[in-house]
PDB file of N, CA and C in Angstrom:
ATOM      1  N   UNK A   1      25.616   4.132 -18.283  1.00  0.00           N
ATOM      2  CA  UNK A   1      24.659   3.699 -17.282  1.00  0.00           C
ATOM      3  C   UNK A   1      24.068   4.897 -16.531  1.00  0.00           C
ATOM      4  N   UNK A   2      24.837   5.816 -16.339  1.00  0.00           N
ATOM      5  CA  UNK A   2      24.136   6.833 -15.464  1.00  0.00           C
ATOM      6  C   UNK A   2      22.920   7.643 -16.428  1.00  0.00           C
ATOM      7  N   UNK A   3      23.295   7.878 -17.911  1.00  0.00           N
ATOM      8  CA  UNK A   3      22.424   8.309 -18.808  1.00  0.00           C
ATOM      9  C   UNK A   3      21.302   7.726 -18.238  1.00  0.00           C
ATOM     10  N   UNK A   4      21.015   6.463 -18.266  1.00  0.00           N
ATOM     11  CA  UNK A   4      19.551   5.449 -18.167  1.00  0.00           C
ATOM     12  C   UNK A   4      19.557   6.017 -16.923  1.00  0.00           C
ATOM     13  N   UNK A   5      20.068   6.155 -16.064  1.00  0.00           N
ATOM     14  CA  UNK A   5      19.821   6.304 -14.595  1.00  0.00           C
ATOM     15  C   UNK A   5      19.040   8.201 -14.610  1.00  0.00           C
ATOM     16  N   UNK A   6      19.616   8.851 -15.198  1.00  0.00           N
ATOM     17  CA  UNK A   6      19.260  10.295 -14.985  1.00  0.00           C
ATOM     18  C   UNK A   6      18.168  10.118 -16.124  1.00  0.00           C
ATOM     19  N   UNK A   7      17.470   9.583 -17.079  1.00  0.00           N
ATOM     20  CA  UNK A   7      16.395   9.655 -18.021  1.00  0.00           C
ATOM     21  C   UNK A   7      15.318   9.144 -16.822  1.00  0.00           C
ATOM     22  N   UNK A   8      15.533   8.295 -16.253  1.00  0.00           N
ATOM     23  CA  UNK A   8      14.780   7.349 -15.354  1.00  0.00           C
ATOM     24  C   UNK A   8      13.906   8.234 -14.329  1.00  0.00           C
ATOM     25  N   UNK A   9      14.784   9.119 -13.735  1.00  0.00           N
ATOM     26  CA  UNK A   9      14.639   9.902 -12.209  1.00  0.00           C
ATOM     27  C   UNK A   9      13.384  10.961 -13.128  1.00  0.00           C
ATOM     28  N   UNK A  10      14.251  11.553 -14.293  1.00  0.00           N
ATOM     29  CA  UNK A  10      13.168  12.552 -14.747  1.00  0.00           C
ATOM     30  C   UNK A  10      11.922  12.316 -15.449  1.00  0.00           C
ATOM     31  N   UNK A  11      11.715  10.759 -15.664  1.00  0.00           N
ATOM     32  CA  UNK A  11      10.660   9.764 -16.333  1.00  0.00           C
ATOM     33  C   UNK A  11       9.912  10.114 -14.915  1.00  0.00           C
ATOM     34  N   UNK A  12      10.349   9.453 -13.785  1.00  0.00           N
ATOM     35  CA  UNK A  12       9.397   9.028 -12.723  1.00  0.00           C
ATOM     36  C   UNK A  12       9.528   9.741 -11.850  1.00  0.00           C
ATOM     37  N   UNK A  13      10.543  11.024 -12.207  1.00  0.00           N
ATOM     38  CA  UNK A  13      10.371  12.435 -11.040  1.00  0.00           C
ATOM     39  C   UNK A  13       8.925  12.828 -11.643  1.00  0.00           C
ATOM     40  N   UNK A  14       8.538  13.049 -13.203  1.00  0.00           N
ATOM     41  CA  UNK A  14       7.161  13.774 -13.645  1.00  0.00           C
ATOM     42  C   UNK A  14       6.384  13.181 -13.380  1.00  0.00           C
ATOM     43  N   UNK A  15       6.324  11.878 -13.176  1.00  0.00           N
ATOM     44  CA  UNK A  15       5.146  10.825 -12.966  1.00  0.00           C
ATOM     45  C   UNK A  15       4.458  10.764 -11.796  1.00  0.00           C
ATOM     46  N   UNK A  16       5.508  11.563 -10.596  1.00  0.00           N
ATOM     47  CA  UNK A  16       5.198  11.811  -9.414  1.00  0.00           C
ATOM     48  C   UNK A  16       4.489  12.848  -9.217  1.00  0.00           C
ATOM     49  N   UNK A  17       5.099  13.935 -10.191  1.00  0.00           N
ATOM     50  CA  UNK A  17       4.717  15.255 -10.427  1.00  0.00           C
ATOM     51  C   UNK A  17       3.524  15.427 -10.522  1.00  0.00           C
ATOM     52  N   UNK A  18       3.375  14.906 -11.467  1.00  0.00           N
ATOM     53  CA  UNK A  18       1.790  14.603 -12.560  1.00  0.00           C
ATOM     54  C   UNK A  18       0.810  14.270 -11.188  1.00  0.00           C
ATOM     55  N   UNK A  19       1.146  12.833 -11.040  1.00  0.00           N
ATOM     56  CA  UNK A  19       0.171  12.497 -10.016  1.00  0.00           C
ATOM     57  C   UNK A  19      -0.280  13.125  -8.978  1.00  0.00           C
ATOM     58  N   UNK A  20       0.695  13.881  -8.688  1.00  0.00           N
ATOM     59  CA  UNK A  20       0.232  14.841  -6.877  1.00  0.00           C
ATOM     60  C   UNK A  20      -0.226  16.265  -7.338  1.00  0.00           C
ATOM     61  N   UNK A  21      -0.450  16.570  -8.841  1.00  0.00           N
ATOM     62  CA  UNK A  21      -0.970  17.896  -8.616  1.00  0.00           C
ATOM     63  C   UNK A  21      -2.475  17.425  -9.480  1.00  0.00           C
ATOM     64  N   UNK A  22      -2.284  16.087 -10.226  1.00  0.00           N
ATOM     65  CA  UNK A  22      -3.788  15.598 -10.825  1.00  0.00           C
ATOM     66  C   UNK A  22      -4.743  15.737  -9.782  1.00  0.00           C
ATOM     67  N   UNK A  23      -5.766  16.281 -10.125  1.00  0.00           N
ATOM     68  CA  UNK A  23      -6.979  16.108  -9.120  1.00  0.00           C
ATOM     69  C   UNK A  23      -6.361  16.997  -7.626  1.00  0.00           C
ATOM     70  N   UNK A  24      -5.660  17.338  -7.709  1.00  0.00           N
ATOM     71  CA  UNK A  24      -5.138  18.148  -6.280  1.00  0.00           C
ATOM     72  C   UNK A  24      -6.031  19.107  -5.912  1.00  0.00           C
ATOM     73  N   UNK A  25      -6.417  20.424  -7.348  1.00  0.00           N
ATOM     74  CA  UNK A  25      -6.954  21.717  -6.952  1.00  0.00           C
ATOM     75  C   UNK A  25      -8.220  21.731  -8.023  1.00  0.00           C
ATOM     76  N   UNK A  26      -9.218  21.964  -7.469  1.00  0.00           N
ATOM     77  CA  UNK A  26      -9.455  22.131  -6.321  1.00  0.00           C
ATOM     78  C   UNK A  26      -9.528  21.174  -5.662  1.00  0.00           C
ATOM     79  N   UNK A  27      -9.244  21.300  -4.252  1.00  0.00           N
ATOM     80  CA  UNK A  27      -9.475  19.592  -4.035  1.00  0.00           C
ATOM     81  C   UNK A  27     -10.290  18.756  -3.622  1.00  0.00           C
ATOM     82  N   UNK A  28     -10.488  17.783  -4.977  1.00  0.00           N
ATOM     83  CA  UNK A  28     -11.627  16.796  -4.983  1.00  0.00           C
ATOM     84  C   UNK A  28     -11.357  15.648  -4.140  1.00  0.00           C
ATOM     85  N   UNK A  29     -11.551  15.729  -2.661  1.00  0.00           N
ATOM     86  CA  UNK A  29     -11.784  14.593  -1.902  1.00  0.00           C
ATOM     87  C   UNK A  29     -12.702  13.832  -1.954  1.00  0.00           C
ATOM     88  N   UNK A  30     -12.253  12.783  -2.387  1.00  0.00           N
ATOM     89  CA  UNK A  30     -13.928  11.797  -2.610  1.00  0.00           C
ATOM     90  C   UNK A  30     -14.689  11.445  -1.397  1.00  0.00           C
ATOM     91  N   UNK A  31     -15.650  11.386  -1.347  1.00  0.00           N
ATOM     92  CA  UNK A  31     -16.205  11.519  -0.199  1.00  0.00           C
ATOM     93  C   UNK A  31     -16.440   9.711   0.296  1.00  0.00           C
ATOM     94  N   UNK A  32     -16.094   9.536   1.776  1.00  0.00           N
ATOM     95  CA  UNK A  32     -16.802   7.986   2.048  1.00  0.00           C
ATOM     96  C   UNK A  32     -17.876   7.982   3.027  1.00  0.00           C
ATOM     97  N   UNK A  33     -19.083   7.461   2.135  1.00  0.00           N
ATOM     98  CA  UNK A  33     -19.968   7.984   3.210  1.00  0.00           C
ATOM     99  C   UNK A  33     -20.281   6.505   3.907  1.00  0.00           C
ATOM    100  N   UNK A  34     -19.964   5.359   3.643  1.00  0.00           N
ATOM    101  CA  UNK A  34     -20.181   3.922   4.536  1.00  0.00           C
ATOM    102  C   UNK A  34     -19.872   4.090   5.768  1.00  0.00           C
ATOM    103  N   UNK A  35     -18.660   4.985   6.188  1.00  0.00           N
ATOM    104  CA  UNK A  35     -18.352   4.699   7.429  1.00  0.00           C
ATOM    105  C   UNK A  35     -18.369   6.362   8.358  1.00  0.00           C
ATOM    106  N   UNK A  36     -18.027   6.212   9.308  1.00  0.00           N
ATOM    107  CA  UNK A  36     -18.157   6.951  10.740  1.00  0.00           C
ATOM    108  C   UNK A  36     -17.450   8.397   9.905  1.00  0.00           C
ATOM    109  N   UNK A  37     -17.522   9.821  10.682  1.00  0.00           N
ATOM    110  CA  UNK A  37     -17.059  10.936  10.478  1.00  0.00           C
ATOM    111  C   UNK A  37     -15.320  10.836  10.528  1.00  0.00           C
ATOM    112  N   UNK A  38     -15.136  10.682  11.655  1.00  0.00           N
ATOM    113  CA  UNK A  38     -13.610  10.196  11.433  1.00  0.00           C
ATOM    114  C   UNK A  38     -12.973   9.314  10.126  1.00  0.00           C
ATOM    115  N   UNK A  39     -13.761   7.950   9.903  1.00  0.00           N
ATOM    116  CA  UNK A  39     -12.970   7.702   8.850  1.00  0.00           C
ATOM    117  C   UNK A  39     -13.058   8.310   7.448  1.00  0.00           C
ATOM    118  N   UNK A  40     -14.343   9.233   8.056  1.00  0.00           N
ATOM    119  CA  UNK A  40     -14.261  10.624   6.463  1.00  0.00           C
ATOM    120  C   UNK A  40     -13.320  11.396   6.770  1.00  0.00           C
ATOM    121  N   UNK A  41     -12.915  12.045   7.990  1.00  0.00           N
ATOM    122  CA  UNK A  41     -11.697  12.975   8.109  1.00  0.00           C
ATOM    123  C   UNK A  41     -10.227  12.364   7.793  1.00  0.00           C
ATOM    124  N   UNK A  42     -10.011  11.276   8.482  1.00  0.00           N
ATOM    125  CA  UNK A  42      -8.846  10.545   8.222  1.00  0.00           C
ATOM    126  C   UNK A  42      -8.430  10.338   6.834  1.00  0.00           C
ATOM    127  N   UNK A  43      -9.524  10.034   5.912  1.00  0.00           N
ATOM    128  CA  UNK A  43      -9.358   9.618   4.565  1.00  0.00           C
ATOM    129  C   UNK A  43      -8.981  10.927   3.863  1.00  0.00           C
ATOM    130  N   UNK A  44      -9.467  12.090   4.104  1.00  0.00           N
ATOM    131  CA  UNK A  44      -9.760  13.080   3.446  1.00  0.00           C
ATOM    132  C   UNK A  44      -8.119  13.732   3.550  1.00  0.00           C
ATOM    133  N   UNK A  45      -7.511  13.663   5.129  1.00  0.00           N
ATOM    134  CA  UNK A  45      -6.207  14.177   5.618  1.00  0.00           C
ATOM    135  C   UNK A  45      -5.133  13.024   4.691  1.00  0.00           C
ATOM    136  N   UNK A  46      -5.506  11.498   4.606  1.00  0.00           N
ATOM    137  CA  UNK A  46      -4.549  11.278   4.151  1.00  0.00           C
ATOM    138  C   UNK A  46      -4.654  10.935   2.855  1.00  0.00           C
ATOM    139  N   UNK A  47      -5.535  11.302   2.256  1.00  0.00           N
ATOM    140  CA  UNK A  47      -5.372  11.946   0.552  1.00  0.00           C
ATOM    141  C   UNK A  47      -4.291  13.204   0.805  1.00  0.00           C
ATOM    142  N   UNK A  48      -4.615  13.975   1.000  1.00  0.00           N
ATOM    143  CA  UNK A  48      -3.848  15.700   1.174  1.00  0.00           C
ATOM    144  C   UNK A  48      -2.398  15.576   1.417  1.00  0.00           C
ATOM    145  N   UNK A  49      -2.399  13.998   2.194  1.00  0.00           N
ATOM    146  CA  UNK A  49      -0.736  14.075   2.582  1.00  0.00           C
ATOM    147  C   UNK A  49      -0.216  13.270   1.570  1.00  0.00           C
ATOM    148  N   UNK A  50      -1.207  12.441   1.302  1.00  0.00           N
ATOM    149  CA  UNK A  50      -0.365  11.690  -0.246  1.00  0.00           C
ATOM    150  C   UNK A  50      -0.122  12.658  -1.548  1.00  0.00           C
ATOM    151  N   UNK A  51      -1.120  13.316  -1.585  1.00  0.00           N
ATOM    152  CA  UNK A  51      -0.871  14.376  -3.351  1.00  0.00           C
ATOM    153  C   UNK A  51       0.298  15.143  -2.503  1.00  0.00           C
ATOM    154  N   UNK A  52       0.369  15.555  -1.320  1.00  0.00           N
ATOM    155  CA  UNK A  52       1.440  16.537  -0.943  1.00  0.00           C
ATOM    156  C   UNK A  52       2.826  15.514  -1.509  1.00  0.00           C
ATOM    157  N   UNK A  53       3.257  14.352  -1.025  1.00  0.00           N
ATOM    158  CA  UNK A  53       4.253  13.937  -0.830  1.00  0.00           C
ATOM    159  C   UNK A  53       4.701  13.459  -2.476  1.00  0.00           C
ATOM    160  N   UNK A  54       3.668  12.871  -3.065  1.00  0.00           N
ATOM    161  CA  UNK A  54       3.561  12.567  -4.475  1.00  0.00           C
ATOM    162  C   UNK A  54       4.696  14.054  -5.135  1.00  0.00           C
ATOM    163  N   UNK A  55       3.956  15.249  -4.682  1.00  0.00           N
ATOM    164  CA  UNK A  55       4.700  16.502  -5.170  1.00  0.00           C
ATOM    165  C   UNK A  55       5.939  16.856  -4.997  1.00  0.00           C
ATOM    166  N   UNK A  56       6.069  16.532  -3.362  1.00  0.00           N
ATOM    167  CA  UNK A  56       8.034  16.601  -2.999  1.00  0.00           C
ATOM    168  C   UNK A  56       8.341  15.543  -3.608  1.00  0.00           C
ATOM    169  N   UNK A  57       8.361  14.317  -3.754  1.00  0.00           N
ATOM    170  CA  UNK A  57       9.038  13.195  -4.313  1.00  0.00           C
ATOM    171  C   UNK A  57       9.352  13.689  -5.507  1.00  0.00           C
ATOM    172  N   UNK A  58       8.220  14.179  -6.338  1.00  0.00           N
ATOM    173  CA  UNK A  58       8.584  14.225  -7.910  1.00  0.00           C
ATOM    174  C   UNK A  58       9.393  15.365  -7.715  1.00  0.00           C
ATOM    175  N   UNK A  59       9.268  16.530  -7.407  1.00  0.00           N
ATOM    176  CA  UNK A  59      10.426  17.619  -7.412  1.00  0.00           C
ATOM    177  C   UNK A  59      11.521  17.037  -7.269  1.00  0.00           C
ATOM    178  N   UNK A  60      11.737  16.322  -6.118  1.00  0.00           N
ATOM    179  CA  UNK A  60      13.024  15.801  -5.696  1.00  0.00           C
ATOM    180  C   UNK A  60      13.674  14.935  -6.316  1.00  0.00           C
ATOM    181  N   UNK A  61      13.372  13.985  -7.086  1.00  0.00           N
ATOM    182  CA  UNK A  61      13.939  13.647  -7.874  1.00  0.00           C
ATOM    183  C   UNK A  61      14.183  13.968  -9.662  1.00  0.00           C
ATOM    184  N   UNK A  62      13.318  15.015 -10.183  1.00  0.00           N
ATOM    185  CA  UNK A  62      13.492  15.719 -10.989  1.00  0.00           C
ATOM    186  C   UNK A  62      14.614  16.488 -10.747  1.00  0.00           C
ATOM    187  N   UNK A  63      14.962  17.096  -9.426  1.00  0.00           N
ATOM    188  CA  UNK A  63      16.241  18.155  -8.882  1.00  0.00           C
ATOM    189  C   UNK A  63      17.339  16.894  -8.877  1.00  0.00           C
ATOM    190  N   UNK A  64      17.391  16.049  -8.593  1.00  0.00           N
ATOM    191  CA  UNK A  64      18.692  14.881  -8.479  1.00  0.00           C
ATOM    192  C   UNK A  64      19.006  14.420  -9.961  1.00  0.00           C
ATOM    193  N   UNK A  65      17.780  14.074 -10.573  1.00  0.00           N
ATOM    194  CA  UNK A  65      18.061  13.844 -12.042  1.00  0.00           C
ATOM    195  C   UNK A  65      19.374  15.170 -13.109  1.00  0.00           C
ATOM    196  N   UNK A  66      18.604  16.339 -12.645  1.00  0.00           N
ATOM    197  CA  UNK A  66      18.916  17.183 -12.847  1.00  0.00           C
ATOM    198  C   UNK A  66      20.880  17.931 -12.337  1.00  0.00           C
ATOM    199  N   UNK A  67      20.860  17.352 -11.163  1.00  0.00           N
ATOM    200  CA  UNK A  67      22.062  17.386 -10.742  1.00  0.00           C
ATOM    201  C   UNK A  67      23.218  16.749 -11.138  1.00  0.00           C
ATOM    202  N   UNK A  68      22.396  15.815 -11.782  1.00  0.00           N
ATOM    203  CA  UNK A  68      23.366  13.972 -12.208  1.00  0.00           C
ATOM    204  C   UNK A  68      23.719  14.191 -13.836  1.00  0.00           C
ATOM    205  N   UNK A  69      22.468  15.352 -14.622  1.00  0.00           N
ATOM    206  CA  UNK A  69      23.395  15.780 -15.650  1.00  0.00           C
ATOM    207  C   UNK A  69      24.206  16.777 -15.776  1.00  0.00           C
ATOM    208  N   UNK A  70      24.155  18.127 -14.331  1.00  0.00           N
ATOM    209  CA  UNK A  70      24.852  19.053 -14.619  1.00  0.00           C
ATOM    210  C   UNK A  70      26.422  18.412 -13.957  1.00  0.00           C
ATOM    211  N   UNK A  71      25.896  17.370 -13.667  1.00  0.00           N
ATOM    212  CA  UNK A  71      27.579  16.462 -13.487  1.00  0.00           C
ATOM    213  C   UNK A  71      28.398  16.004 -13.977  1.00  0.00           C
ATOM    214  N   UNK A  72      27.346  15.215 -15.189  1.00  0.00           N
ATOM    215  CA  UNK A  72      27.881  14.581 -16.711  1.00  0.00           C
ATOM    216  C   UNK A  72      28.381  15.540 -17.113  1.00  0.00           C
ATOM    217  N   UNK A  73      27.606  16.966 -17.477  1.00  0.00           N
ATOM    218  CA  UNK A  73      27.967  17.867 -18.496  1.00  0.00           C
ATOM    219  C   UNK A  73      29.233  18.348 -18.061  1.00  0.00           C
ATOM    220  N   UNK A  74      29.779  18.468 -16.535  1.00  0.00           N
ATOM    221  CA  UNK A  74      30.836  19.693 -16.128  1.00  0.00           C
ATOM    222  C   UNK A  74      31.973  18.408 -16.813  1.00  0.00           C
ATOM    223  N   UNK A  75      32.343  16.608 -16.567  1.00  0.00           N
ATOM    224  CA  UNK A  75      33.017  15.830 -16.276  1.00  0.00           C
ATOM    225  C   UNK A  75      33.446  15.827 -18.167  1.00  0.00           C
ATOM    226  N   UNK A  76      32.498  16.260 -18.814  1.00  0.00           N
ATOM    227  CA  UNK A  76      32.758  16.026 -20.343  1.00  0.00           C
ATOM    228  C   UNK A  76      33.652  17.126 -20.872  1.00  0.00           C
TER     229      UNK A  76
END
C-alpha cells in the first residue's frame, strides 16, 4: 500500500509541478479588461500566488514521496 501511496505523491507532486511553472515565465497574465483596475491587479496578484503555491505543493510532495521511498529502501 505505501508503494501506491509514494507512486501517487510523485504522479501529483509533477502535476503540481508542471502546472505552476506552465505559463509561469514569462509571465503571461491574462489580462481582464470588463472590470475596474483593481480587479485587474487582484487577478493578476492572485494568478502569481497560485503558480507560486502550485510550485511549493508539487516540490513538497515530490520531497515526501521521495522520503517514503528512501524509507522503504533503508526497512528492506
Amino acid at each position: 500500500m505505501k508503494n501506491v501511496f509514494m507512486y501517487s505523491m510523485f504522479i501529483i507532486g509533477t502535476m503540481f509541478l508542471i502546472g505552476g511553472v506552465y505559463n509561469f515565465l514569462p509571465f503571461e497574465i491574462k489580462p481582464v479588461e470588463k472590470f475596474g483596475d483593481a480587479y485587474k491587479y487582484g487577478h493578476a496578484v492572485g494568478y502569481v500566488i497560485g503558480k507560486f503555491l502550485n510550485i511549493v505543493i508539487g516540490v513538497t510532495m515530490i520531497k515526501y514521496g521521495y522520503e517514503t521511498y528512501l524509507e522503504r529502501k533503508i526497512i528492506k
